[in-house]
Protein backbone atom coordinates (compact mmCIF):
# COMPACT_ATOMS: atom_id res chain seq x y z
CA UNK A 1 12.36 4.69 5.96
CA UNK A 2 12.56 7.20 8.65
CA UNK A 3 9.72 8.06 10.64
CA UNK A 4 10.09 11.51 9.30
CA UNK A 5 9.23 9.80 5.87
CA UNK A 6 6.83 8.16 6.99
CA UNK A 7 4.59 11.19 8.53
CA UNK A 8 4.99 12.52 5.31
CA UNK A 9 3.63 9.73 3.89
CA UNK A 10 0.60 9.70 6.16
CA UNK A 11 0.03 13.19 5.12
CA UNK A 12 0.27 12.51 1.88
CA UNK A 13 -2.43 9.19 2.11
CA UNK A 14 -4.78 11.31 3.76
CA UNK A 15 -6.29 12.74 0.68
CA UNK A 16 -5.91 9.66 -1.70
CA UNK A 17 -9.15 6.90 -1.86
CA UNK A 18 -8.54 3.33 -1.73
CA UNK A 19 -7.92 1.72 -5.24
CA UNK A 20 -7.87 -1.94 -4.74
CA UNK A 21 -10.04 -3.90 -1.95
CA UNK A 22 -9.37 -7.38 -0.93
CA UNK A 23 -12.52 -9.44 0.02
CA UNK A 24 -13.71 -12.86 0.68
CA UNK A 25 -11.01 -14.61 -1.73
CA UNK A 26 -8.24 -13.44 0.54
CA UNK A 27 -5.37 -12.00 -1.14
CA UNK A 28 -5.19 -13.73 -4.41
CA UNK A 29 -2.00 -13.68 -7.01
CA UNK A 30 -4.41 -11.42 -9.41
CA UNK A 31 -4.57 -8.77 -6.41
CA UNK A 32 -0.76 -9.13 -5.79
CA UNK A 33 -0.04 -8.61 -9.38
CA UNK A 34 -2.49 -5.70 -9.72
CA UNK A 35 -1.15 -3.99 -6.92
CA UNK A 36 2.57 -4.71 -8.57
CA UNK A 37 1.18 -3.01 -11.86
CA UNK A 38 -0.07 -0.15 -9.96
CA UNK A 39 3.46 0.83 -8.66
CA UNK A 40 4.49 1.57 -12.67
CA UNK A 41 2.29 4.90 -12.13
CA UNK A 42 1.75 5.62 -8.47
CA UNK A 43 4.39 5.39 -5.42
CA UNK A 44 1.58 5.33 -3.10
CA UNK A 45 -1.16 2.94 -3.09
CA UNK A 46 -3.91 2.84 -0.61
CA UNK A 47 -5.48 -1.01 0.07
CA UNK A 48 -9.21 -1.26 1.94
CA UNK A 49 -9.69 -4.73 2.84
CA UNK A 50 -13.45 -5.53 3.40
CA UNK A 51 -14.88 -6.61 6.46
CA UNK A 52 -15.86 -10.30 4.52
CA UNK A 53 -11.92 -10.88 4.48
CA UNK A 54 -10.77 -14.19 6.47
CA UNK A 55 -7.47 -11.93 6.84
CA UNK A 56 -6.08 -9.69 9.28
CA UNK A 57 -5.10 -6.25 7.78
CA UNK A 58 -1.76 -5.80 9.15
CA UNK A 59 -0.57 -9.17 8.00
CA UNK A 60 -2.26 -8.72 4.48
CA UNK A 61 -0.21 -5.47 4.38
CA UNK A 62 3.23 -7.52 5.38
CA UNK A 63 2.70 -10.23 2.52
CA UNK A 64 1.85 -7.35 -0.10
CA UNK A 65 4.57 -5.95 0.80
CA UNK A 66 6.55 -8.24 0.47
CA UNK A 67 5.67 -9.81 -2.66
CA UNK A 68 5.56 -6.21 -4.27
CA UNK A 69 9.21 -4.81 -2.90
CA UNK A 70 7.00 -2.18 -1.40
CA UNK A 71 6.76 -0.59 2.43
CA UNK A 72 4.19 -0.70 4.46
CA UNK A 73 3.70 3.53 5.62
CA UNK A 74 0.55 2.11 8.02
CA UNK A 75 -2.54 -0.17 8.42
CA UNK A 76 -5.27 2.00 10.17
CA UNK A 77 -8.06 -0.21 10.65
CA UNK A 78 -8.84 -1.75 7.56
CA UNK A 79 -7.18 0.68 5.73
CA UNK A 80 -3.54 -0.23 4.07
CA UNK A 81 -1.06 2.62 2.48
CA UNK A 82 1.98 1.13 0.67
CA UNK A 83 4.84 2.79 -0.77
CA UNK A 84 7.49 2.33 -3.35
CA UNK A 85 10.16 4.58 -5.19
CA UNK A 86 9.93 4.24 -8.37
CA UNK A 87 13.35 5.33 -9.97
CA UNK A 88 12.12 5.95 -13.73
CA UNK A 89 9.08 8.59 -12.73
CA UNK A 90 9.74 9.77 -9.10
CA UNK A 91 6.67 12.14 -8.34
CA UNK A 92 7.28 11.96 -4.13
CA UNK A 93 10.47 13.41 -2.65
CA UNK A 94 10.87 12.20 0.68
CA UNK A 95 12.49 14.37 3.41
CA UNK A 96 15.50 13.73 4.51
């Protein structure tokens, strides 16, 4: 992803609210697998993780990623934005 794409992205995040928060229990498989579901009807997900949370944002962003095939756009605080293409139902087109 360029970082062309990814300013889009930002812009893009701006005006979408948080749909899943991660709490005390960490980042559980039910979160992981929600957040995989998700991706069959959005390409960008926004992820608050509360302030009870024994994890650190930018490293629950990296393992969500990475279990969903997703990209991390950015982790602002406690505040995670994660996209993925979705090849069936594309609704963003990225710059080039």
């Amino acid at each position: 992803m360029t970082s062309r794409q990814r300013a889009y992205l930002k812009g893009l995040a701006g005006t979408i609210e948080p749909i899943f928060q991660i709490g005390k229990a960490g980042l559980t498989p039910e979160v992981t697998e929600a957040v995989s579901e998700a991706f069959n009807n959005r390409e960008l997900i926004k992820v608050s993780v509360l302030k009870n949370c024994p994890g650190i944002p930018q490293a629950i962003a990296e393992t969500v990623a990475g279990r969903t095939d997703s990209q991390v756009v950015h982790v602002i605080g406690r505040k995670i934005v994660l996209y993925k293409e979705n090849k069936d139902n594309k609704k963003i087109n990225l710059p080039l």
